[in-house]
Protein backbone atom coordinates (compact mmCIF):
# COMPACT_ATOMS: atom_id res chain seq x y z
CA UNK A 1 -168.23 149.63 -130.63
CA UNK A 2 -170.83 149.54 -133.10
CA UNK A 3 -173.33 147.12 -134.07
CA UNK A 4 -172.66 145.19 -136.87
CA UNK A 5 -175.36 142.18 -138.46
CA UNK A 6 -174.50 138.93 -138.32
CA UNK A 7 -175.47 139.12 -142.29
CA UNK A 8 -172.91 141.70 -142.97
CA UNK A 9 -169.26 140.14 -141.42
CA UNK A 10 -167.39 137.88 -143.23
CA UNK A 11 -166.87 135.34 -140.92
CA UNK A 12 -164.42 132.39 -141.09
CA UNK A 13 -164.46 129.03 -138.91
CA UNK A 14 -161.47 127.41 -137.94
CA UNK A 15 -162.07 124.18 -137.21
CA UNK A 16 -158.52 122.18 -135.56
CA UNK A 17 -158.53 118.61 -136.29
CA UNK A 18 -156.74 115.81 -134.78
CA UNK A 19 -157.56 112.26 -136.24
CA UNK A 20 -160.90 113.16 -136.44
CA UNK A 21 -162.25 111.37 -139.76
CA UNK A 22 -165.22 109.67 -137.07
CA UNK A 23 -166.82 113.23 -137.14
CA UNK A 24 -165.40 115.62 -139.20
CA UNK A 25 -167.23 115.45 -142.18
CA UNK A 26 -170.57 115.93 -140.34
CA UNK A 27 -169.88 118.66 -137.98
CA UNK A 28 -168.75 120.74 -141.17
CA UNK A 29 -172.17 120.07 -142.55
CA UNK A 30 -174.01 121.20 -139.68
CA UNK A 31 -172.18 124.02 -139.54
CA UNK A 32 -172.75 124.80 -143.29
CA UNK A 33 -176.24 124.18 -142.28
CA UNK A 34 -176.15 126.70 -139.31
CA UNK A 35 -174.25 129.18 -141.09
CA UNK A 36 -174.58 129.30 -144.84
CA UNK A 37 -173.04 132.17 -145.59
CA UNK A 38 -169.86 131.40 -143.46
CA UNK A 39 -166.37 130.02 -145.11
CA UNK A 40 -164.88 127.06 -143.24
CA UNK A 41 -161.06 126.21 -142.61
CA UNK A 42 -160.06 122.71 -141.15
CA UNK A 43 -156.84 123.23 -139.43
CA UNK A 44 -155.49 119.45 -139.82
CA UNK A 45 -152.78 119.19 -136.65
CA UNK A 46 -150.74 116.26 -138.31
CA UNK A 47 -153.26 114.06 -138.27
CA UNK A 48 -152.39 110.13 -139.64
CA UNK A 49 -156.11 109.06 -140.50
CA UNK A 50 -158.42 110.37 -143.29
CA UNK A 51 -159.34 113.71 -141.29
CA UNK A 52 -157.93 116.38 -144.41
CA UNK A 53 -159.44 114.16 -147.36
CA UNK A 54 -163.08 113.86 -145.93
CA UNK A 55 -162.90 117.67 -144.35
CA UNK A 56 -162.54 118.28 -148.35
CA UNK A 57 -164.85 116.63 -149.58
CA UNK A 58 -167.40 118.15 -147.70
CA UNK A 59 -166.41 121.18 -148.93
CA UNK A 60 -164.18 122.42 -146.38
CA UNK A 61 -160.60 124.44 -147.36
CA UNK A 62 -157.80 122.57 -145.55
CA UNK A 63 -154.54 123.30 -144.20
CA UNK A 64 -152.53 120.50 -143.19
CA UNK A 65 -149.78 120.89 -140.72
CA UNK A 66 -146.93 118.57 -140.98
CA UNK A 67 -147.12 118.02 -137.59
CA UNK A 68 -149.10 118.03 -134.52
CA UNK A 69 -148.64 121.43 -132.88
CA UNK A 70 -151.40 121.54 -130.66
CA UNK A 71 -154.51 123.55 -130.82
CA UNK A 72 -153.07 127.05 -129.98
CA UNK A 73 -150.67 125.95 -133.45
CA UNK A 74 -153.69 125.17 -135.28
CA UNK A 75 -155.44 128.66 -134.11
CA UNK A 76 -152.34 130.36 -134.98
CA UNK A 77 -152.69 129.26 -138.48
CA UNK A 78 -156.29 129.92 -138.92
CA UNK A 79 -156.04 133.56 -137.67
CA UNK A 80 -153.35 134.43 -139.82
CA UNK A 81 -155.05 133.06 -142.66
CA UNK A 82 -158.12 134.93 -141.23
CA UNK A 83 -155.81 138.37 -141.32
CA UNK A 84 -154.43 137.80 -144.87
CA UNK A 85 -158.05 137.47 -146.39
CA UNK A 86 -159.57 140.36 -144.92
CA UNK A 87 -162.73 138.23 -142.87
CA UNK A 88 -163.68 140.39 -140.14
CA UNK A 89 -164.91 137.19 -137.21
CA UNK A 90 -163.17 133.83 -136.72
CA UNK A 91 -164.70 131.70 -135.03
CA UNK A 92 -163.45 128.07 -133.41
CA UNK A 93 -165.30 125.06 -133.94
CA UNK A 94 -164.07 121.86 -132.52
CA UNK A 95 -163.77 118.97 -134.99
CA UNK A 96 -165.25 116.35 -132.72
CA UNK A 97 -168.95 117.77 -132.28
CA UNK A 98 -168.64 118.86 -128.72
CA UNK A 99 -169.46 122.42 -130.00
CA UNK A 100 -173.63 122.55 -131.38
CA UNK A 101 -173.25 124.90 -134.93
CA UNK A 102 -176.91 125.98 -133.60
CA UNK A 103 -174.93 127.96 -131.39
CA UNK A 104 -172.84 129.94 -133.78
CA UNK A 105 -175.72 133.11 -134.11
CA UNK A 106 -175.65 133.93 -130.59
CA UNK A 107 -172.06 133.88 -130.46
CA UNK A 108 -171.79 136.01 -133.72
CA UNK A 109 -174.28 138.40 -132.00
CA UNK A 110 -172.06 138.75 -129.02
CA UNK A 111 -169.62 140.40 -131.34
CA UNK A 112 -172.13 143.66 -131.50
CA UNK A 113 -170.48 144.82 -127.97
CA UNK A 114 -167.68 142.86 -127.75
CA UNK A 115 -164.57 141.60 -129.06
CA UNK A 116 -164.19 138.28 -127.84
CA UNK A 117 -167.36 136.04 -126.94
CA UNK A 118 -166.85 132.93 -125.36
CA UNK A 119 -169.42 130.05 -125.34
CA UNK A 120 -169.89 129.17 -121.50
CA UNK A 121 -170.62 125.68 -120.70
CA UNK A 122 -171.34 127.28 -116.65
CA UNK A 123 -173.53 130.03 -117.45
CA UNK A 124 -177.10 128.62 -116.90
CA UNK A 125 -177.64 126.57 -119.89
CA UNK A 126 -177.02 122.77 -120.31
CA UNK A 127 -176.44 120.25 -117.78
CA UNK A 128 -172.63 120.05 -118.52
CA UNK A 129 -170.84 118.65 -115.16
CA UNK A 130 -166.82 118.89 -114.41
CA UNK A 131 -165.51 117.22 -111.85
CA UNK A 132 -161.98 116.46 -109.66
CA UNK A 133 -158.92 118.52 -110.37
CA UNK A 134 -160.35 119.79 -113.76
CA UNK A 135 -163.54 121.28 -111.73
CA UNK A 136 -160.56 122.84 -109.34
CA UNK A 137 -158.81 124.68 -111.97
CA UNK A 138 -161.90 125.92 -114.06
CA UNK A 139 -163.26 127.80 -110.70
CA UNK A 140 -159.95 129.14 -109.78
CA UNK A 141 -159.06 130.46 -113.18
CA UNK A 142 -162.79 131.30 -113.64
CA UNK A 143 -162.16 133.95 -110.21
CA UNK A 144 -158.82 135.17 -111.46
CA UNK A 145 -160.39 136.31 -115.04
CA UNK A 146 -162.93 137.77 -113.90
CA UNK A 147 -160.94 140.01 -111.16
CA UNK A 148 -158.54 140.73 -114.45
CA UNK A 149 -161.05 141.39 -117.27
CA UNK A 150 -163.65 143.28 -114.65
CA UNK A 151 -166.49 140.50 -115.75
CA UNK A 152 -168.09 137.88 -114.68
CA UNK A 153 -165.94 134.61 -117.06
CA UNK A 154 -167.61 130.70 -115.95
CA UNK A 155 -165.48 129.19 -118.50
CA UNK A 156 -162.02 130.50 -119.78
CA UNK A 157 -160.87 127.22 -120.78
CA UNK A 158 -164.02 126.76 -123.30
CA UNK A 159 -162.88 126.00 -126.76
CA UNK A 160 -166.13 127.63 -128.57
CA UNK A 161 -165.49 131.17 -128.87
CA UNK A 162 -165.77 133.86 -131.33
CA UNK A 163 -163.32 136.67 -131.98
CA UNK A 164 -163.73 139.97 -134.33
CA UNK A 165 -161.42 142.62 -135.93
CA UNK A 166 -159.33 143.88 -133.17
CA UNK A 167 -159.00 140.11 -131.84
CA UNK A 168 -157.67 138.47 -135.50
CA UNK A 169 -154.76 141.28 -135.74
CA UNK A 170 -153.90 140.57 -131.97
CA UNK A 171 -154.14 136.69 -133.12
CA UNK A 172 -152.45 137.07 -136.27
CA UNK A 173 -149.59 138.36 -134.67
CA UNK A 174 -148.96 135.87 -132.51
CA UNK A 175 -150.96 132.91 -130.90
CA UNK A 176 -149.34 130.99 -128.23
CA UNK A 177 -149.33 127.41 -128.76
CA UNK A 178 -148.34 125.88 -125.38
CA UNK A 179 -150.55 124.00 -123.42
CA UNK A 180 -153.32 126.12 -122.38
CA UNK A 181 -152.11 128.84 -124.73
CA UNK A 182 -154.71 128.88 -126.38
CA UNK A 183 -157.11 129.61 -123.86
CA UNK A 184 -155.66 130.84 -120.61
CA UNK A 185 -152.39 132.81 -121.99
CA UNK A 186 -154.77 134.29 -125.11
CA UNK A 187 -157.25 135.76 -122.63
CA UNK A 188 -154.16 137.09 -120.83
CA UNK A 189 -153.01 138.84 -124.05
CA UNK A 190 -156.84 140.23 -124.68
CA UNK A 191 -157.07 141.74 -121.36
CA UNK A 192 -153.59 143.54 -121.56
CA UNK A 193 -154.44 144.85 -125.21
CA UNK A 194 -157.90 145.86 -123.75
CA UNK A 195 -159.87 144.05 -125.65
CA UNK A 196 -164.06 143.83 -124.68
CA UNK A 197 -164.15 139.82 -123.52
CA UNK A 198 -168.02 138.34 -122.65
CA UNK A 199 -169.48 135.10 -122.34
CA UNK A 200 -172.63 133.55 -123.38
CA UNK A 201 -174.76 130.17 -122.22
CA UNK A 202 -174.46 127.63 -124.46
CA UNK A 203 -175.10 123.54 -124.20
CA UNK A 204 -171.77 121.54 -125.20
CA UNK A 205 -172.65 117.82 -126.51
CA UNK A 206 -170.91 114.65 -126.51
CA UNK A 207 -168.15 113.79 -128.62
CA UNK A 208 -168.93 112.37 -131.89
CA UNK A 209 -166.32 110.19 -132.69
CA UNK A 210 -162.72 109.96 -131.87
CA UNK A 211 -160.50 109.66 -128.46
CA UNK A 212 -160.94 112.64 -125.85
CA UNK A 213 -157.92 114.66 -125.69
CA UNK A 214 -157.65 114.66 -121.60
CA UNK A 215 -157.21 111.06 -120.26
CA UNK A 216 -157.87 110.72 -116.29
CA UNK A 217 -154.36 110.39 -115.92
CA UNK A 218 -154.06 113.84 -117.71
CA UNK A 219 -157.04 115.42 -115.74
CA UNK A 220 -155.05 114.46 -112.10
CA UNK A 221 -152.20 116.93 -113.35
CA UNK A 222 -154.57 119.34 -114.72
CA UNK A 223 -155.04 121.57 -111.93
CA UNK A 224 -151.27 122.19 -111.75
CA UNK A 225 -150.23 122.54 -114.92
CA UNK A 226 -153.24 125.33 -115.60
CA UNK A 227 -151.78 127.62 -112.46
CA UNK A 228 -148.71 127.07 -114.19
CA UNK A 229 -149.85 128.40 -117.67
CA UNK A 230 -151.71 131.28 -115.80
CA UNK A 231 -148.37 132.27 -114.18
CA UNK A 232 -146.45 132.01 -117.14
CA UNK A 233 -149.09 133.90 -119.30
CA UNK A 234 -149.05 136.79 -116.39
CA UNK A 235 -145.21 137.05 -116.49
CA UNK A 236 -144.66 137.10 -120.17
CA UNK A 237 -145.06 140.31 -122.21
CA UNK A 238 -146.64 139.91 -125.66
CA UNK A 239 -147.75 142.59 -128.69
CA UNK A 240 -150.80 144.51 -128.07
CA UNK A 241 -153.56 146.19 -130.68
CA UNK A 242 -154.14 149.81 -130.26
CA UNK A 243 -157.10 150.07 -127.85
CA UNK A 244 -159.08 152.58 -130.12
CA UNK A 245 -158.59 150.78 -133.26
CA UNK A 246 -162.62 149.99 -133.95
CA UNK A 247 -163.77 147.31 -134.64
């Protein structure tokens, strides 16, 4: 794979939003800060509050779904926007300012030997702390990626990730939307279409505004229902890119 400057991709950010009017407005300016010469796309998942009028003006493009499908559904709409205007890196940005825009270099960096760089919350850099059931499931699915994809992965679940060429036509095509899709059934895909996955260290922050989307109610039936989306990711059979296609 060939190295490619930051300076020379056009790179998108999809941003899914889910009544997040609290911080959505500033996390797109501190990503416009961070990344000037990046477009942004606010993937509004049937929101009911203001989220899609302030994301626009502060100079975001919006697409509003009519309803909430979830973030794999909002993904799934940002990469195939991605493929039908050519940009060669998406990258996903959460809409509550968990995810630090200072970040977005390194990850775009990642993409000089590698096709899918995720933003590690375990790898060495910030104080970030799971706990319970959800600490459970990240380790186990942490061991079984990295046995699959031959690499060392601290954090499959992470939401902060960027994804080049070979990764938006594999996307485009098709983006699960279950729960987990979006992370643990999408890696599944990558691996099977051979796609170059690495992680980097990177701090995640508090949310800015809003309600977290994992209650402690939810996070008791996590650990179960993420073996259950690795299993049904491993069983299913999904569209592939051509290994050699470059990216």
């Amino acid at each position: 794979m060939s190295s490619t400057s930051v300076t020379s991709r056009r790179v998108l950010i999809v941003m899914p939003a889910l009544n997040e009017s609290a911080s959505v407005a500033s996390v797109i300016d501190q990503v416009k800060r961070a990344l000037p010469g990046g477009d942004l796309l606010v993937v509004d998942d049937g929101s009911v509050d203001d989220t899609a009028k302030l994301a626009r003006a502060a100079g975001a493009e919006v697409a509003r779904l009519a309803v909430n499908l979830g973030v794999g559904g909002a993904m799934r709409t940002g990469f195939r926007y991605a493929a039908a205007r050519g940009y060669d890196v998406v990258v996903q940005v959460d809409a509550d300012g968990q995810h630090d825009p200072d970040e977005l270099d390194a990850l775009l960096r990642g993409l000089d030997d590698a096709d899918i760089v995720i933003g590690s919350r375990f790898a060495g850099k910030g104080s970030y702390k799971a706990s319970g059931p959800r600490k459970y499931a990240m380790v186990a699915l942490s061991l079984v990626f990295s046995r699959l994809g031959k690499t060392k992965l601290t954090d499959v679940t992470s939401g902060f990730k960027a994804m080049g060429p070979r990764a938006i036509r594999l996307f485009a095509g098709y983006y699960p939307a279950e729960y987990l899709g979006d992370t643990v059934e999408s890696l599944v895909m990558a691996i099977r279409a051979k796609l170059v996955i690495k992680e980097i260290p990177v701090v995640m922050r508090e949310r800015a505004g809003g309600t977290p989307s994992h209650s402690p109610v939810k996070s008791a039936v996590y650990l179960g229902r993420a073996g259950l989306a690795l299993l049904l990711a491993l069983v299913r059979r999904r569209p592939a890119v051509d290994s050699s296609d470059s990216a």
